[in-house]
Protein backbone atom coordinates (compact mmCIF):
# COMPACT_ATOMS: atom_id res chain seq x y z
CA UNK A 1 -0.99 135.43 63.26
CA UNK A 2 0.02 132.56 65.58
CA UNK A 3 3.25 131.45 63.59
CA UNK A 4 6.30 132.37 65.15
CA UNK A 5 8.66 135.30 62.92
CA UNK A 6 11.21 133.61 61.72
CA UNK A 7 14.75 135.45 60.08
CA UNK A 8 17.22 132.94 58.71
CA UNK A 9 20.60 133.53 57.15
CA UNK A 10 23.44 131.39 55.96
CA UNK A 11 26.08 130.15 58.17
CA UNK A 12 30.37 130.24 56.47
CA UNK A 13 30.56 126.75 57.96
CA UNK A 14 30.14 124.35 60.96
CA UNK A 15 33.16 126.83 62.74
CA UNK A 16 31.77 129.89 62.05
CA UNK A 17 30.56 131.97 65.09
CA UNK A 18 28.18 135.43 65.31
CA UNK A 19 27.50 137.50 67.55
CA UNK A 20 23.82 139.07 67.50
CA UNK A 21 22.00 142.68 68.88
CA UNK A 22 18.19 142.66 68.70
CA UNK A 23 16.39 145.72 68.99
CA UNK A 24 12.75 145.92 70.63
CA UNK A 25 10.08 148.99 70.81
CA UNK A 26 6.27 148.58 71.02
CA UNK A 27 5.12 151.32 68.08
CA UNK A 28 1.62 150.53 68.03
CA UNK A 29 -1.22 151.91 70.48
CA UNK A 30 -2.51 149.30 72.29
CA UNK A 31 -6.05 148.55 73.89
CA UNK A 32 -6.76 147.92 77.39
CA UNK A 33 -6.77 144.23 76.68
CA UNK A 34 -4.10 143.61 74.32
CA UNK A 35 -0.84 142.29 75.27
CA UNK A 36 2.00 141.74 73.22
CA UNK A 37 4.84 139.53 74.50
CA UNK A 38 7.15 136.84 72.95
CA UNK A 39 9.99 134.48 73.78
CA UNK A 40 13.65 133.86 71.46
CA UNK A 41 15.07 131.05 69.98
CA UNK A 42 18.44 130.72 68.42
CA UNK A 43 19.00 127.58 66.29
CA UNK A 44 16.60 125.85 68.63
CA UNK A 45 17.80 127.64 71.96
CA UNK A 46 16.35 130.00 74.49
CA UNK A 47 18.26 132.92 72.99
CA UNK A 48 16.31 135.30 76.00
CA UNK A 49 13.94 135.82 79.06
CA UNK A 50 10.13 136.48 77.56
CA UNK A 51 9.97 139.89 76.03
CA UNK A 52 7.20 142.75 76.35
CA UNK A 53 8.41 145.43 74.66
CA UNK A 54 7.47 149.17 76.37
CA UNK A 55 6.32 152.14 73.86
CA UNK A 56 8.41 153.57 72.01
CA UNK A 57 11.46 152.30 74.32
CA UNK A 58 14.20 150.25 72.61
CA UNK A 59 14.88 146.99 74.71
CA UNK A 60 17.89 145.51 73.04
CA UNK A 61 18.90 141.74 73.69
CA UNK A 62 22.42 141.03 72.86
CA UNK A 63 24.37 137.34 72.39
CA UNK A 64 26.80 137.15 75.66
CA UNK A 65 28.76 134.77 73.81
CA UNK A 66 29.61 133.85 70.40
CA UNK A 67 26.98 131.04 68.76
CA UNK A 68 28.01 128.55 65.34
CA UNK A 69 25.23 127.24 63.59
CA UNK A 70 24.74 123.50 62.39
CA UNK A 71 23.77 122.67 58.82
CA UNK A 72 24.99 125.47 56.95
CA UNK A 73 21.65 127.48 58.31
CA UNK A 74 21.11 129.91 61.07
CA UNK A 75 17.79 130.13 62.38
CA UNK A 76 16.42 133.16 64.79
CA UNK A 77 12.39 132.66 66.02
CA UNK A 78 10.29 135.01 67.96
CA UNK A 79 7.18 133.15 69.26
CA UNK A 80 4.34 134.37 70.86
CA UNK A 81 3.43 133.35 74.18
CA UNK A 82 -0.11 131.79 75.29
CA UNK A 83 -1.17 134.55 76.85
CA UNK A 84 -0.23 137.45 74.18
CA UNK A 85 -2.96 138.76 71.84
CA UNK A 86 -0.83 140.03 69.42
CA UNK A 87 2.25 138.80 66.91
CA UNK A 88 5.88 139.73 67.73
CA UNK A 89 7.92 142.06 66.68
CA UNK A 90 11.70 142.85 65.31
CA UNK A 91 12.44 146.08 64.86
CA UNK A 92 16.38 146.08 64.17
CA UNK A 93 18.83 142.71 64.04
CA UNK A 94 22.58 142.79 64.30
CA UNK A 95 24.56 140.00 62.93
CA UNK A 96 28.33 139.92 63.48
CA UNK A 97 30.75 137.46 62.20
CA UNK A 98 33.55 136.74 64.11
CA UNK A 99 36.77 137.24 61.95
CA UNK A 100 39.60 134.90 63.24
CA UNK A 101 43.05 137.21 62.19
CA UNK A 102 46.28 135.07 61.77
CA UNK A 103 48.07 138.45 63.03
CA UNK A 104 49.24 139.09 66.63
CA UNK A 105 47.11 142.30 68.08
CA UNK A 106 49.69 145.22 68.78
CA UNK A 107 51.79 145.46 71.76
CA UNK A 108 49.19 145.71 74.85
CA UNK A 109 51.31 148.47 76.41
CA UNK A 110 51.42 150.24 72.80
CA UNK A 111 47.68 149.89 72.63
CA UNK A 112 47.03 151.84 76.02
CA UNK A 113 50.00 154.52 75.15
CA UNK A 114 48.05 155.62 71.59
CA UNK A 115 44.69 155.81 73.31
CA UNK A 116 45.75 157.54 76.09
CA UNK A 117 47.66 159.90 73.03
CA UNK A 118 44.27 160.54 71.76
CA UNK A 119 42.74 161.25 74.89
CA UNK A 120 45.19 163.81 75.81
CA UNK A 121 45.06 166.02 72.26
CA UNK A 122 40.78 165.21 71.79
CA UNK A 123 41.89 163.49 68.46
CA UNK A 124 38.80 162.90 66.26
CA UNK A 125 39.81 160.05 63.55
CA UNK A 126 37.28 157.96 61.56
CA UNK A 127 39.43 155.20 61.47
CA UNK A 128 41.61 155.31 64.52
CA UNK A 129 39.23 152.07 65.85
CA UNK A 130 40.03 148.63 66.47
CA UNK A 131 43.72 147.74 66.45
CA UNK A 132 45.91 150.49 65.56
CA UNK A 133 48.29 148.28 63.61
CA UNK A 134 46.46 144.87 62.82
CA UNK A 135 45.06 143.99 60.46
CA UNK A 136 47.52 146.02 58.09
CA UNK A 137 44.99 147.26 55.36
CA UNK A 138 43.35 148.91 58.52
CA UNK A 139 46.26 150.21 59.92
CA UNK A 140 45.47 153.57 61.85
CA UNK A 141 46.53 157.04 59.39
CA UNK A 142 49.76 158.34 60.69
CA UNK A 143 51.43 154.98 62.31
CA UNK A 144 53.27 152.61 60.97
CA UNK A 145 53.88 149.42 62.58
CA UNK A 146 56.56 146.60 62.69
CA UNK A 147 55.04 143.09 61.43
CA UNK A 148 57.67 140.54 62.38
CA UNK A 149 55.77 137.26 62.16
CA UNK A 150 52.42 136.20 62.98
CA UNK A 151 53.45 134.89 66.30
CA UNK A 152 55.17 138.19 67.63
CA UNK A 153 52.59 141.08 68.78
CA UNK A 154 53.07 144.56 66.12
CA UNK A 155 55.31 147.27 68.03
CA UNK A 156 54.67 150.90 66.93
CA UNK A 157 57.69 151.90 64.78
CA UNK A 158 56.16 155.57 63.71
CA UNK A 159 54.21 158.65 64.95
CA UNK A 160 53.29 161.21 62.74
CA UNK A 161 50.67 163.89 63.92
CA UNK A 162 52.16 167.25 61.24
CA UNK A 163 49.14 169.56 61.38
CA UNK A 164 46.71 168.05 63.69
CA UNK A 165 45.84 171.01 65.85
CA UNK A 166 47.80 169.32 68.80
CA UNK A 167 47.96 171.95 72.00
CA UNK A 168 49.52 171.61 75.47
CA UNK A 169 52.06 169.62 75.91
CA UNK A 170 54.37 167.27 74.53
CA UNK A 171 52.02 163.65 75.77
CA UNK A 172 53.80 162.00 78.13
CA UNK A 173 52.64 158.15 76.76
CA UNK A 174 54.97 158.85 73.89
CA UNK A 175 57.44 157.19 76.23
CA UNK A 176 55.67 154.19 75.87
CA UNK A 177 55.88 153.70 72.56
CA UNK A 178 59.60 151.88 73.19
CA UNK A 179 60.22 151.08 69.65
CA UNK A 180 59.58 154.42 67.84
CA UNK A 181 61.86 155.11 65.21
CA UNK A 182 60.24 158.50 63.80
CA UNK A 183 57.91 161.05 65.49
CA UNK A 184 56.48 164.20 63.29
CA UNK A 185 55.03 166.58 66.35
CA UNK A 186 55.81 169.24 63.61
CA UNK A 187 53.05 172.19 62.64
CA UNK A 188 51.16 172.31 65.81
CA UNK A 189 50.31 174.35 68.51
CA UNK A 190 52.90 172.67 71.49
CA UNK A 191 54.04 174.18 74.32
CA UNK A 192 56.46 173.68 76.85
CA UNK A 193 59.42 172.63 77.06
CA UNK A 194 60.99 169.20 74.84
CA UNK A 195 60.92 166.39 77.53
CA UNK A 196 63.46 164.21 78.17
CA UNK A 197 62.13 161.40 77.90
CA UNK A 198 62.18 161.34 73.93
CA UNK A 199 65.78 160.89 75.06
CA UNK A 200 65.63 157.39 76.54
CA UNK A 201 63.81 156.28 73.61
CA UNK A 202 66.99 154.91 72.11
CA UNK A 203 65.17 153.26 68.94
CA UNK A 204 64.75 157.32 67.80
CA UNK A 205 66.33 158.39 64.79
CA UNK A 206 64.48 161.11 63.66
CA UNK A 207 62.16 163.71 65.21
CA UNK A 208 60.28 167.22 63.53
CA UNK A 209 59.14 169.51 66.41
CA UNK A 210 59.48 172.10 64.01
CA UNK A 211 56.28 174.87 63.50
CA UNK A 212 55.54 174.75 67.41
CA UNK A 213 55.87 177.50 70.25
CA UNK A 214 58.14 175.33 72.32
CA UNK A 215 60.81 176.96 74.83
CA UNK A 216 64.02 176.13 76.69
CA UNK A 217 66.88 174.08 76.43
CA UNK A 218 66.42 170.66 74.23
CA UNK A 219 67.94 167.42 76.19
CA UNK A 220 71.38 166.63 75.49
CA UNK A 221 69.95 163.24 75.06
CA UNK A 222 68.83 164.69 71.89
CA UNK A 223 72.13 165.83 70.47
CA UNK A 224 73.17 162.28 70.20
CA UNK A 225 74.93 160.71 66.90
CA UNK A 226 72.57 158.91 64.72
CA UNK A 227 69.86 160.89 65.73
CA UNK A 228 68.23 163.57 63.70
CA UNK A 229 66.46 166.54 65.60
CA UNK A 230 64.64 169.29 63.39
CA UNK A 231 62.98 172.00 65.71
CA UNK A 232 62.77 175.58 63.58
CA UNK A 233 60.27 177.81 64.04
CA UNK A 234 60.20 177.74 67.84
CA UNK A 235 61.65 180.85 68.49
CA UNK A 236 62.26 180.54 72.54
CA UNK A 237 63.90 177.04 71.80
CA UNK A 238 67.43 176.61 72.22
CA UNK A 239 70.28 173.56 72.13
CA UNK A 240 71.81 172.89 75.33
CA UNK A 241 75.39 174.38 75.34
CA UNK A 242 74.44 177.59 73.45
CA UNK A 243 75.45 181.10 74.91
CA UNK A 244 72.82 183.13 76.14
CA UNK A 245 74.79 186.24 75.88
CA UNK A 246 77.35 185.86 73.45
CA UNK A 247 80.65 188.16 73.78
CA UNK A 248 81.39 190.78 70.39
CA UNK A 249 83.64 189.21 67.92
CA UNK A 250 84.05 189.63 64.52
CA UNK A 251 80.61 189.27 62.89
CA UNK A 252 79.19 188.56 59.41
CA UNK A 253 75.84 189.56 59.09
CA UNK A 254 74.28 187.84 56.26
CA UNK A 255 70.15 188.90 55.50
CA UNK A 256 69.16 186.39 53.80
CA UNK A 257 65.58 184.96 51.77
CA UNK A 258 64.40 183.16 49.64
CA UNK A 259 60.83 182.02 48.36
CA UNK A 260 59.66 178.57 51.10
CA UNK A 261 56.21 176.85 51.88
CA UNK A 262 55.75 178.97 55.33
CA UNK A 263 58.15 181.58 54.89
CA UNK A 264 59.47 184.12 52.20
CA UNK A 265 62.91 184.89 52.59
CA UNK A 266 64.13 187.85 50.65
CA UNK A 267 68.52 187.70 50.41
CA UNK A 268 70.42 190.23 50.94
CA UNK A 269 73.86 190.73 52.69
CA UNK A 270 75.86 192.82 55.05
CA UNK A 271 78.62 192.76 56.84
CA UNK A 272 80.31 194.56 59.28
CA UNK A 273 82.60 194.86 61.93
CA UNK A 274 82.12 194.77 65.58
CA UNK A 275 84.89 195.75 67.89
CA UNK A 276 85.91 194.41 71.02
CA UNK A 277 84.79 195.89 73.93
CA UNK A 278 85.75 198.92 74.75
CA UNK A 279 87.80 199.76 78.10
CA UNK A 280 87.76 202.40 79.95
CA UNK A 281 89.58 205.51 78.79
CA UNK A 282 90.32 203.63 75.78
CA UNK A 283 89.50 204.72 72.03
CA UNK A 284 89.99 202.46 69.26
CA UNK A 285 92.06 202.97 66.24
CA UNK A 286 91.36 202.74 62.92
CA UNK A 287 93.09 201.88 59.64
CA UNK A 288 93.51 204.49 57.19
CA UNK A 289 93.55 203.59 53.89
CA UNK A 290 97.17 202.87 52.12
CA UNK A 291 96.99 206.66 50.21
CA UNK A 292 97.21 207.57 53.32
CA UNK A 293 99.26 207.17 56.62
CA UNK A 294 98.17 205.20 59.63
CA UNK A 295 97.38 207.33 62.67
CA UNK A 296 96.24 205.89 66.12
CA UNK A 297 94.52 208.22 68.38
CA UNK A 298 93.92 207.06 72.45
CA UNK A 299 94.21 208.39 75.69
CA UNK A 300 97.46 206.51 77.17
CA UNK A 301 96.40 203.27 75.82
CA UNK A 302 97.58 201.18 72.80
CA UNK A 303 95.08 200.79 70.17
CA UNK A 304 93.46 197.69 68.35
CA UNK A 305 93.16 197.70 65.04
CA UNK A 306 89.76 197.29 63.38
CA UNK A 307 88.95 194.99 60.07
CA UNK A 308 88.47 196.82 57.11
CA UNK A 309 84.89 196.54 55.70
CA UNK A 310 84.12 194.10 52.83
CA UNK A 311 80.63 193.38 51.05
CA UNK A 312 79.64 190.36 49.73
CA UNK A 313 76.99 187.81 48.43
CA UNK A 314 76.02 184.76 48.86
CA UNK A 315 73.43 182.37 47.20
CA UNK A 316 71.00 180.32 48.78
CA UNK A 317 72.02 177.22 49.19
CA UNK A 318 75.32 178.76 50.82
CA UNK A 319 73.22 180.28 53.20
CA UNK A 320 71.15 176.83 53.62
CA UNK A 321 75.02 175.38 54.73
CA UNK A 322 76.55 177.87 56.47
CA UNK A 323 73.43 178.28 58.51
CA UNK A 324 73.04 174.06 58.98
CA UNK A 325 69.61 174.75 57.69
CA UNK A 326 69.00 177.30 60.05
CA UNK A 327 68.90 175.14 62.97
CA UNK A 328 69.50 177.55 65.56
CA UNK A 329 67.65 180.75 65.99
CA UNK A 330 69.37 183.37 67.96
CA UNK A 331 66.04 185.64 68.50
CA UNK A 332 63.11 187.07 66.79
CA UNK A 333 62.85 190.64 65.53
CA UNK A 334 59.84 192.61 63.92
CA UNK A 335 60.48 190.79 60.72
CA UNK A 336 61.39 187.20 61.38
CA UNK A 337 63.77 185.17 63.29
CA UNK A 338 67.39 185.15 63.34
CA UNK A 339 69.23 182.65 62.93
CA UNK A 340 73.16 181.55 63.46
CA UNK A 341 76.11 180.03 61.55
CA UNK A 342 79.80 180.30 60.52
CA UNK A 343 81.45 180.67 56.69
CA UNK A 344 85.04 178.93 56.45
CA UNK A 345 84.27 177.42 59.26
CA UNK A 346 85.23 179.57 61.62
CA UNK A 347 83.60 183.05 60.91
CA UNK A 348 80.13 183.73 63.09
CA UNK A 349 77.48 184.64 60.67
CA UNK A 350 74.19 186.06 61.94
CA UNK A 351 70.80 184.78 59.14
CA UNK A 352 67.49 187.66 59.40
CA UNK A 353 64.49 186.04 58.00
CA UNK A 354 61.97 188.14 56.53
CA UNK A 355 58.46 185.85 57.21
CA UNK A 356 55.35 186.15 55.52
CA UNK A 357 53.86 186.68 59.09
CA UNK A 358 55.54 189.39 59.68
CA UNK A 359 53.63 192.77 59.81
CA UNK A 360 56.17 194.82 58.42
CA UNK A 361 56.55 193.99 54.65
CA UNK A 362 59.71 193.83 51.73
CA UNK A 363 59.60 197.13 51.22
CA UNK A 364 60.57 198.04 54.95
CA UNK A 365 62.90 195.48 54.84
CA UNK A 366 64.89 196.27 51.60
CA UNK A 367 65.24 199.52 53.41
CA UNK A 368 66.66 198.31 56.51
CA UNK A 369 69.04 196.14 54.32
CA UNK A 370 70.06 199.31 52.39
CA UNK A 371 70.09 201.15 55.67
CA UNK A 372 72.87 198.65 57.12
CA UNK A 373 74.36 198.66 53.87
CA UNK A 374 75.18 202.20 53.87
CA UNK A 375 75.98 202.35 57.87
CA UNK A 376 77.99 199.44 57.74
């Protein structure tokens, strides 16, 4: 019961270095008289101050610095003091080898922004520990990183957080990240408005804030060549330049869907004519047919001729161009967005998306399509 507890394990070689956690807890019920207290050796060294260990209370001694071990063989040895009545004790030991990586770590600056990313959503990802990018095979899920040599620190060259349950805020330590090249923000729960400082991140070429509840005016920054921008499916979100309160023209009215991942668009299409607006005292004319002759009808002022109704339809993938996929959505109504575009280039065309959130069903809207059919 005198001889020291000894725990020996093999050491890589003379370089090698470990790091080591020993856990201590006094289990037994002691008598009046018994003691039970120890001193540590490591390879020969005082590892630690004599330990008593307290009931059922873990005392854990740690290494401070890294240790190698000579001969191939590392040794760890409890021994019982002069005094003690009883034998040590180990109760846990932690043995870490310290892994020399020929890699740069990431960007320090880089490092700080993604934490502080995680902070601000509460992200919750098993292996979002360590290095984000280094060493590759256990690289974080949803970055990618930039591995120039093994001399040059890993820059963050991608962001993609699609579905994660993000909230608030687009996270301001995205600016940080000076060398992204994509960012997915795309199927969350964002609000606000889009910041401009994804602007000034010149290394951007594409960005999905689509699927969010953002609002306002997106950057003109944004807009830029080279740069590709998807944001459907926020509703209150707008480019910069785009009319508020667009004057009546000549509109074609195409209701359009067709069968998507989020969304089941049912096609249909209608157009019709919208006059200018009226002035006062003034009642428009309208073409007769050719059986019969013209006739203009107003109250001391010449009329304007009206645009003779024409129906016609269009496919999907015309409605995908004229539309530019709808990028920009001109409202919401009780049974989807709407959305705008031009045919020939020229003509305004107005896109009503029936979604599968919608509480209204296809039945009600088939019958508002017929409806504007037959009005229109």
């Amino acid at each position: 019961a005198s001889a020291p507890l000894t725990i020996e394990w093999p050491s890589g070689g003379p370089r090698d270095q470990y790091y080591l956690y020993a856990h201590f807890a006094e289990i037994q019920d002691l008598q009046a008289n018994d003691t039970r207290e120890f001193n540590i050796l490591l390879n020969g060294e005082v590892f630690s101050d004599t330990i008593i260990p307290k009931k059922l209370d873990v005392t854990t001694v740690p290494s401070v610095t890294p240790t190698t071990c000579q001969g191939g063989e590392c040794s760890l040895q409890l021994t019982r003091t002069k005094t003690s009545t009883l034998p040590p004790l180990l109760n846990a030991l932690e043995i870490y080898a310290v892994i020399q990586f020929p890699q740069s770590e990431t960007n320090e600056n880089e490092v700080a922004a993604i934490k502080n990313i995680e902070a601000t959503y509460g992200l919750s990802r098993i292996n979002w520990q360590g290095d984000p990018c280094v060493p590759q095979q256990f690289m974080w899920d949803g970055l990618s990183c930039s591995h120039t040599n093994i001399s040059t620190a890993p820059r963050i060259t991608s962001l993609n957080l699609s579905s994660s349950g993000l909230t608030g805020n687009i996270a301001a330590a995205i600016q940080n990240l000076t060398q992204l090249v994509k960012l997915d923000l795309s199927n969350n729960s964002l609000t606000g408005e889009v910041p401009e400082f994804l602007g000034n991140i010149k290394s951007l070429v594409f960005i999905n804030l689509s699927g969010n509840d953002l609002n306002g005016t997106i950057p003109q920054s944004l807009q830029r060549k080279g740069l590709e921008l998807l944001h459907q499916g926020n509703p209150r979100l707008v480019s910069s330049g785009s009319p508020t309160n667009p004057t009546k023209k000549s509109i074609l009215v195409p209701i359009v869907a067709s069968v998507a991942s989020v969304a089941i668009l049912i096609a249909a299409l209608v157009l019709y004519l919208v006059l200018r607006k009226k002035k006062p005292s003034t009642v428009e004319a309208f073409h007769k047919p050719q059986s019969m002759p013209a006739r203009n009808v107003t109250h001391g002022i010449s009329p304007e001729p009206s645009i003779e109704m024409k129906k016609r339809r269009f496919s999907y993938s015309e409605v995908i161009k004229m539309t530019n996929n709808f990028e920009r959505v001109l409202g919401e109504g009780g049974f989807g967005v709407v959305c705008h575009g031009t045919v020939n280039g020229s003509q305004q065309v107005a896109v009503k998306l029936l979604s599968q959130s919608s509480t209204q069903g296809y039945k009600e809207f088939k019958a508002e399509v017929d409806l504007l059919l037959r009005v229109h």
